[in-house]
N, C-alpha and C. Protein backbone atom coordinates (compact mmCIF):
# COMPACT_ATOMS: atom_id res chain seq x y z
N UNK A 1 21.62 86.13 165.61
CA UNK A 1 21.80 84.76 165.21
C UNK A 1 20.43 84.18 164.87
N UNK A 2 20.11 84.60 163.96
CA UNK A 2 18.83 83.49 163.16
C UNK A 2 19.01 82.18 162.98
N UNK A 3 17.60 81.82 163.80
CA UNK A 3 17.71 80.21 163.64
C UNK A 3 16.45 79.82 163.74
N UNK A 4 16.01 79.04 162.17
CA UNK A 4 14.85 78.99 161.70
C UNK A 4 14.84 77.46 161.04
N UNK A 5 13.60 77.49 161.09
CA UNK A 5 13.09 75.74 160.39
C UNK A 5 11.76 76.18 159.75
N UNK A 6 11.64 75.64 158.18
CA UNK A 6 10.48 75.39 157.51
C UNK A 6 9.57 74.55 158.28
N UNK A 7 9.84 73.91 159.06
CA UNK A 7 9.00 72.29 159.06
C UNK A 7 8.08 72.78 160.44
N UNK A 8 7.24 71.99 160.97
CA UNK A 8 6.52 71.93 162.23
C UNK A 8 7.16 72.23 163.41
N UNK A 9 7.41 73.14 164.28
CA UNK A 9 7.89 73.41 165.26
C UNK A 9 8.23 72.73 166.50
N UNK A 10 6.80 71.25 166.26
CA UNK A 10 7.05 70.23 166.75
C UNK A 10 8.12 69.18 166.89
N UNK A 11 8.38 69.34 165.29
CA UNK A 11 9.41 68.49 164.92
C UNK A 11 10.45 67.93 165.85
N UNK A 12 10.47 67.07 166.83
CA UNK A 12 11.49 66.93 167.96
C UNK A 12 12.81 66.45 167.30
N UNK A 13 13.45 66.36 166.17
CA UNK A 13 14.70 65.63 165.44
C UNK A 13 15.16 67.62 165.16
N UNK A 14 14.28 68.14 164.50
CA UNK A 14 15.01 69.68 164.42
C UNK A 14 15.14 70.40 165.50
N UNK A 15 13.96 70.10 166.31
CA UNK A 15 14.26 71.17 167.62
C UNK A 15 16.03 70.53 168.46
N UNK A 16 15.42 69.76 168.62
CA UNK A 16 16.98 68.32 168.85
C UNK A 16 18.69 69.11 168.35
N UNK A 17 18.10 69.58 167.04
CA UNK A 17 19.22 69.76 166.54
C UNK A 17 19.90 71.39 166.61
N UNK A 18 18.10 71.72 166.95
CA UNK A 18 18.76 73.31 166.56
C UNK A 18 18.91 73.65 168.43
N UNK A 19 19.00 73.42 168.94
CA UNK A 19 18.84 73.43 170.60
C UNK A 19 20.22 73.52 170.64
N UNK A 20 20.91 72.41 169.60
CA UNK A 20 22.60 71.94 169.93
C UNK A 20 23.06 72.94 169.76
N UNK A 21 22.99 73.46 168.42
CA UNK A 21 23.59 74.24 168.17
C UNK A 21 23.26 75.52 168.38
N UNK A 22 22.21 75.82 169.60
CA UNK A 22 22.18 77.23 170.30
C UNK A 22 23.37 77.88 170.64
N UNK A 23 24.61 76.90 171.46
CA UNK A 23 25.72 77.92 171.95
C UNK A 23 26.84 78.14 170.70
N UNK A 24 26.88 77.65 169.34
CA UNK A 24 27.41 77.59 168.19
C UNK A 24 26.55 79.01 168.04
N UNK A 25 25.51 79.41 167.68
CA UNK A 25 25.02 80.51 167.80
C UNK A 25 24.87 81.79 168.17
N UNK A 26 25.37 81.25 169.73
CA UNK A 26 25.60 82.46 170.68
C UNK A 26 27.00 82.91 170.40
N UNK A 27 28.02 81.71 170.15
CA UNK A 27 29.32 82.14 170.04
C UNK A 27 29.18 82.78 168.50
N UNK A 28 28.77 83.04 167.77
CA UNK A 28 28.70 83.31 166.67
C UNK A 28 27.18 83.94 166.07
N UNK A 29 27.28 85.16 166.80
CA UNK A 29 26.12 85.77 166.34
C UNK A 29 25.86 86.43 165.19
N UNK A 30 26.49 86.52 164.42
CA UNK A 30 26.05 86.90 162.83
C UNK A 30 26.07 85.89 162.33
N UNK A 31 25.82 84.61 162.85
CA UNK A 31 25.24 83.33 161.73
C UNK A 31 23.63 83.27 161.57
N UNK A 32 23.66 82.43 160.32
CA UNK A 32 22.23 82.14 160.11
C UNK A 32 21.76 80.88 160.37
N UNK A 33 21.46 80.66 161.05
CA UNK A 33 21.40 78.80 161.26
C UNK A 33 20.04 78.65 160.77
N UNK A 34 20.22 77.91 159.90
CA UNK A 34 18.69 76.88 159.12
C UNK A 34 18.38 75.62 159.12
N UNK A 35 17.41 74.81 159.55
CA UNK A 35 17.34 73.50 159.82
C UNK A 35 15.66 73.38 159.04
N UNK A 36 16.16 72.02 158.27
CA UNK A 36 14.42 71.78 157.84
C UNK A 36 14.31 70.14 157.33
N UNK A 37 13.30 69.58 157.41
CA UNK A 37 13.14 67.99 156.78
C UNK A 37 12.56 68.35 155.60
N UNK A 38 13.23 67.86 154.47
CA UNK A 38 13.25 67.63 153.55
C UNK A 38 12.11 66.57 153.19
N UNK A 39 11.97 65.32 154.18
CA UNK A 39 11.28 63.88 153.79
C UNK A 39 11.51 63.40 155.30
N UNK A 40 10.54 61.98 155.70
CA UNK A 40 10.42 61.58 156.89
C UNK A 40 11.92 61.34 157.22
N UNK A 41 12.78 60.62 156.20
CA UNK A 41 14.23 60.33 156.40
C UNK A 41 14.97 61.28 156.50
N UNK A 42 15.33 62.76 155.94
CA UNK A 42 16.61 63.48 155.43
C UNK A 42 15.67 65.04 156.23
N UNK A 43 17.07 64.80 157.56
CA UNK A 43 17.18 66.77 157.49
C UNK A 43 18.47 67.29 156.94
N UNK A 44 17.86 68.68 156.47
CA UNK A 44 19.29 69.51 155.93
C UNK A 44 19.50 70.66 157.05
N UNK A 45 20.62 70.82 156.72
CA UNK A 45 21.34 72.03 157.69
C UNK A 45 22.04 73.03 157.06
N UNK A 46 21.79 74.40 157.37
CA UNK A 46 22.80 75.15 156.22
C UNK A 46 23.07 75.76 157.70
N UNK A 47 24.50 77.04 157.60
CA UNK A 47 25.16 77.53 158.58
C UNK A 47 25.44 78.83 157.57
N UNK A 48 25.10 80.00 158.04
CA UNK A 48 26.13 81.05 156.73
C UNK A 48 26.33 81.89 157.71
N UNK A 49 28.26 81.93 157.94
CA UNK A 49 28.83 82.63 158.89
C UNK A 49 29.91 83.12 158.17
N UNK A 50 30.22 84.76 158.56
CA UNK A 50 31.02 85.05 158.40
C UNK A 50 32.48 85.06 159.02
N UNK A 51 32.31 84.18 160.04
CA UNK A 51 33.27 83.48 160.63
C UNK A 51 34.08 82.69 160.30
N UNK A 52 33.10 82.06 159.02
CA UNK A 52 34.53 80.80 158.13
C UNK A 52 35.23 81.26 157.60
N UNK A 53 35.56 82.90 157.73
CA UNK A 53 36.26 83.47 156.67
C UNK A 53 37.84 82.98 157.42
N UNK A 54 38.66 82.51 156.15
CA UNK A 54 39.98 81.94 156.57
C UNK A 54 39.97 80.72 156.88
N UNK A 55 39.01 79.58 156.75
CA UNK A 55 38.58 78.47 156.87
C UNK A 55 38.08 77.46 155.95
N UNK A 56 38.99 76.40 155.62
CA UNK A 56 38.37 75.59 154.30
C UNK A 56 37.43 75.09 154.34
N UNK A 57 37.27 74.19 153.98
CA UNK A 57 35.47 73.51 154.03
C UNK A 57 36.17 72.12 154.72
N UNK A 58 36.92 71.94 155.22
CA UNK A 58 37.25 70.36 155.80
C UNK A 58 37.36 70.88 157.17
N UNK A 59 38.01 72.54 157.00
CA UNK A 59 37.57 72.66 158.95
C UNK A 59 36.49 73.25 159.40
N UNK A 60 36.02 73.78 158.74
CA UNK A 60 34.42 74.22 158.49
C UNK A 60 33.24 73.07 159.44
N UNK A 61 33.56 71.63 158.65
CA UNK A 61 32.50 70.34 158.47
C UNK A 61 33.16 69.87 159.92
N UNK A 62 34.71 69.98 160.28
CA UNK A 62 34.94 69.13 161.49
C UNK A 62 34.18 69.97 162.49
N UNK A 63 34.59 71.24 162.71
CA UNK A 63 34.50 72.17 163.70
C UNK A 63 32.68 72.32 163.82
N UNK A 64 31.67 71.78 163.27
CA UNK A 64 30.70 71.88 163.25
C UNK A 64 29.99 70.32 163.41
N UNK A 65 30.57 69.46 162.61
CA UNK A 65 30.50 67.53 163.48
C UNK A 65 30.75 67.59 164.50
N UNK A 66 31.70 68.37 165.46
CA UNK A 66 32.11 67.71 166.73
C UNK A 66 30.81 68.52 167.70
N UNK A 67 30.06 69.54 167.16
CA UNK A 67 29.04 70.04 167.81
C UNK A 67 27.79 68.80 167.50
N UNK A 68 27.90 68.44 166.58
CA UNK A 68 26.73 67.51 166.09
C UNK A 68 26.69 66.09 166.32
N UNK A 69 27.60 65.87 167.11
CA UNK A 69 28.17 64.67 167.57
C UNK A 69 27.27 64.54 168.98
N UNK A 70 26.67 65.81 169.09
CA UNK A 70 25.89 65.40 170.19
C UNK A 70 24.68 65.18 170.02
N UNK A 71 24.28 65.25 168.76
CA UNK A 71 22.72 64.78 168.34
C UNK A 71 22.53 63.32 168.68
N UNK A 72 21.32 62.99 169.39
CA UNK A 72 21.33 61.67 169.46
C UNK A 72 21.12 60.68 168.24
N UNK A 73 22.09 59.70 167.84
CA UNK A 73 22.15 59.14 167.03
C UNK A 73 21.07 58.59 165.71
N UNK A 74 19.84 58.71 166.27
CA UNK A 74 18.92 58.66 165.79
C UNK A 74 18.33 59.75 165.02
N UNK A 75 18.43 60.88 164.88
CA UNK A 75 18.61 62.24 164.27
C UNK A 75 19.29 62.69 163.66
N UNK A 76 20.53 62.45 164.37
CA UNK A 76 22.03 62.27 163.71
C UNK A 76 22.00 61.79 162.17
N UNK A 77 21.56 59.99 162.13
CA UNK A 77 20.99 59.62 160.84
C UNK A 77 20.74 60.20 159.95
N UNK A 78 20.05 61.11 160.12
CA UNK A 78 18.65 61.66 159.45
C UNK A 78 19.27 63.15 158.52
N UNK A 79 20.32 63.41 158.90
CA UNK A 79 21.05 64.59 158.71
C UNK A 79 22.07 63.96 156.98
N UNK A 80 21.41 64.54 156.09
CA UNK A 80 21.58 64.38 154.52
C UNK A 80 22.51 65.39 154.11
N UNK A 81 22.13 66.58 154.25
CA UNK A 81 23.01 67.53 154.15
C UNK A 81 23.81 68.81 154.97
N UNK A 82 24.45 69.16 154.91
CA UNK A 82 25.16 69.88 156.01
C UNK A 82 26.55 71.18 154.95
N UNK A 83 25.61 72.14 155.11
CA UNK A 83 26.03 73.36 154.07
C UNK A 83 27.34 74.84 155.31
N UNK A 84 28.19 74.53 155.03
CA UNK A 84 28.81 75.72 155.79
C UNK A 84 29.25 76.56 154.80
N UNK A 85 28.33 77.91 154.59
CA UNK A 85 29.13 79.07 153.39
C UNK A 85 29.86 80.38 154.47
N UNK A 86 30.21 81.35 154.09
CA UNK A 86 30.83 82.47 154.17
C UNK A 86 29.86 83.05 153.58
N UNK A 87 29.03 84.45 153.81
CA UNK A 87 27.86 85.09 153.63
C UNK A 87 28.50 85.38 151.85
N UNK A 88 29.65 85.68 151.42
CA UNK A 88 29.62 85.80 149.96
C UNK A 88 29.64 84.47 148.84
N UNK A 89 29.39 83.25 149.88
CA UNK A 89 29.64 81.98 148.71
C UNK A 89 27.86 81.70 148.75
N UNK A 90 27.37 82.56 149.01
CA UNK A 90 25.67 82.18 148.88
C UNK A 90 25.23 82.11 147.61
N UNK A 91 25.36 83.21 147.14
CA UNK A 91 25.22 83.26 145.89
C UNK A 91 25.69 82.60 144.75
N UNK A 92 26.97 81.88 144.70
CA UNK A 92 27.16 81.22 143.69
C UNK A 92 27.56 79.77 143.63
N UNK A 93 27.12 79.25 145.16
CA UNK A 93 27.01 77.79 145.73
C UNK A 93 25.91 77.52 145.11
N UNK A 94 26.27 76.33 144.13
CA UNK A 94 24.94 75.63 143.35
C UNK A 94 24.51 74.70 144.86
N UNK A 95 24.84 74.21 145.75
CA UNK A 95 24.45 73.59 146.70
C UNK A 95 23.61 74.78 147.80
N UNK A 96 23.87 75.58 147.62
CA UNK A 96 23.27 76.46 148.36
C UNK A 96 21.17 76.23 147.78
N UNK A 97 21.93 76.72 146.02
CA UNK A 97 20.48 76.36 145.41
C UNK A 97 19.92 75.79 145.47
N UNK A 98 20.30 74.15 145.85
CA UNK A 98 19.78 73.08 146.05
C UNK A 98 19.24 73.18 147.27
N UNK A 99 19.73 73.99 148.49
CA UNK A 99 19.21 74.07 149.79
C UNK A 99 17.78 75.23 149.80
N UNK A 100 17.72 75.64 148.93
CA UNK A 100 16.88 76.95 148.57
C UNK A 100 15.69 76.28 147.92
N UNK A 101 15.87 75.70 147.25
CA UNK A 101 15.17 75.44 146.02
C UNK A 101 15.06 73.88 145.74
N UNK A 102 14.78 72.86 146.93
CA UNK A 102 14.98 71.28 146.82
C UNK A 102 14.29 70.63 145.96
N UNK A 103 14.93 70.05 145.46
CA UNK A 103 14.30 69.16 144.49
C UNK A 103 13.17 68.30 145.09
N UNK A 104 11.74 68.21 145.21
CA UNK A 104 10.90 67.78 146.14
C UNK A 104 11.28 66.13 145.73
N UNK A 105 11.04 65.99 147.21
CA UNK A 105 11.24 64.07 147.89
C UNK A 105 10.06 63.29 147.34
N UNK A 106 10.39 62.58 146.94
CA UNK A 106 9.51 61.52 146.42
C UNK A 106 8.67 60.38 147.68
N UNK A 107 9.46 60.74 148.79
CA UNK A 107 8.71 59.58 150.19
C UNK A 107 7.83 60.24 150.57
């Protein structure tokens, strides 16, 4: 279960976040969990599990909010995007690209 952040290790809003979702991790060890700030305002989150297989993207986003529901609200905020693929929608998720390849923040 990889679970990685571009940003400062310091970062207490990602560590915050990726801490939560340690036992999402453990229960699901062939995920990739990625967390990074984008800008002082906006973190993104991607998830690529082969676990969503058989799973739409509306139970995907619940089953992964009700873990994130424990971010303290203030972090919580801060959370812009939130990516759940199946290891074969990587490749042709233009949102994926966008998570790959961000359009740099202007703040």
């Amino acid at each position: 279960m990889p679970r990685r952040t571009r940003n400062d290790p310091a970062d207490q809003d990602i560590q915050t976040i990726l801490d939560i979702l340690r036992p999402y991790g453990h229960a699901h060890r062939r995920a990739d969990i990625e967390v990074y700030r984008l800008s002082p305002t906006s973190i993104r989150i991607r998830i690529i599990d082969p676990d969503f297989k058989g799973m739409d993207r509306v139970d995907r986003d619940d089953a992964i909010w009700k873990i994130l529901e424990h971010v303290p609200e203030d972090a919580q905020s801060q959370i812009t995007f939130l990516l759940l693929l199946r290891p074969e929608e990587k490749k042709t998720s233009f949102a994926n690209m966008e998570f790959e390849n961000p359009v740099p923040s202007h703040l």
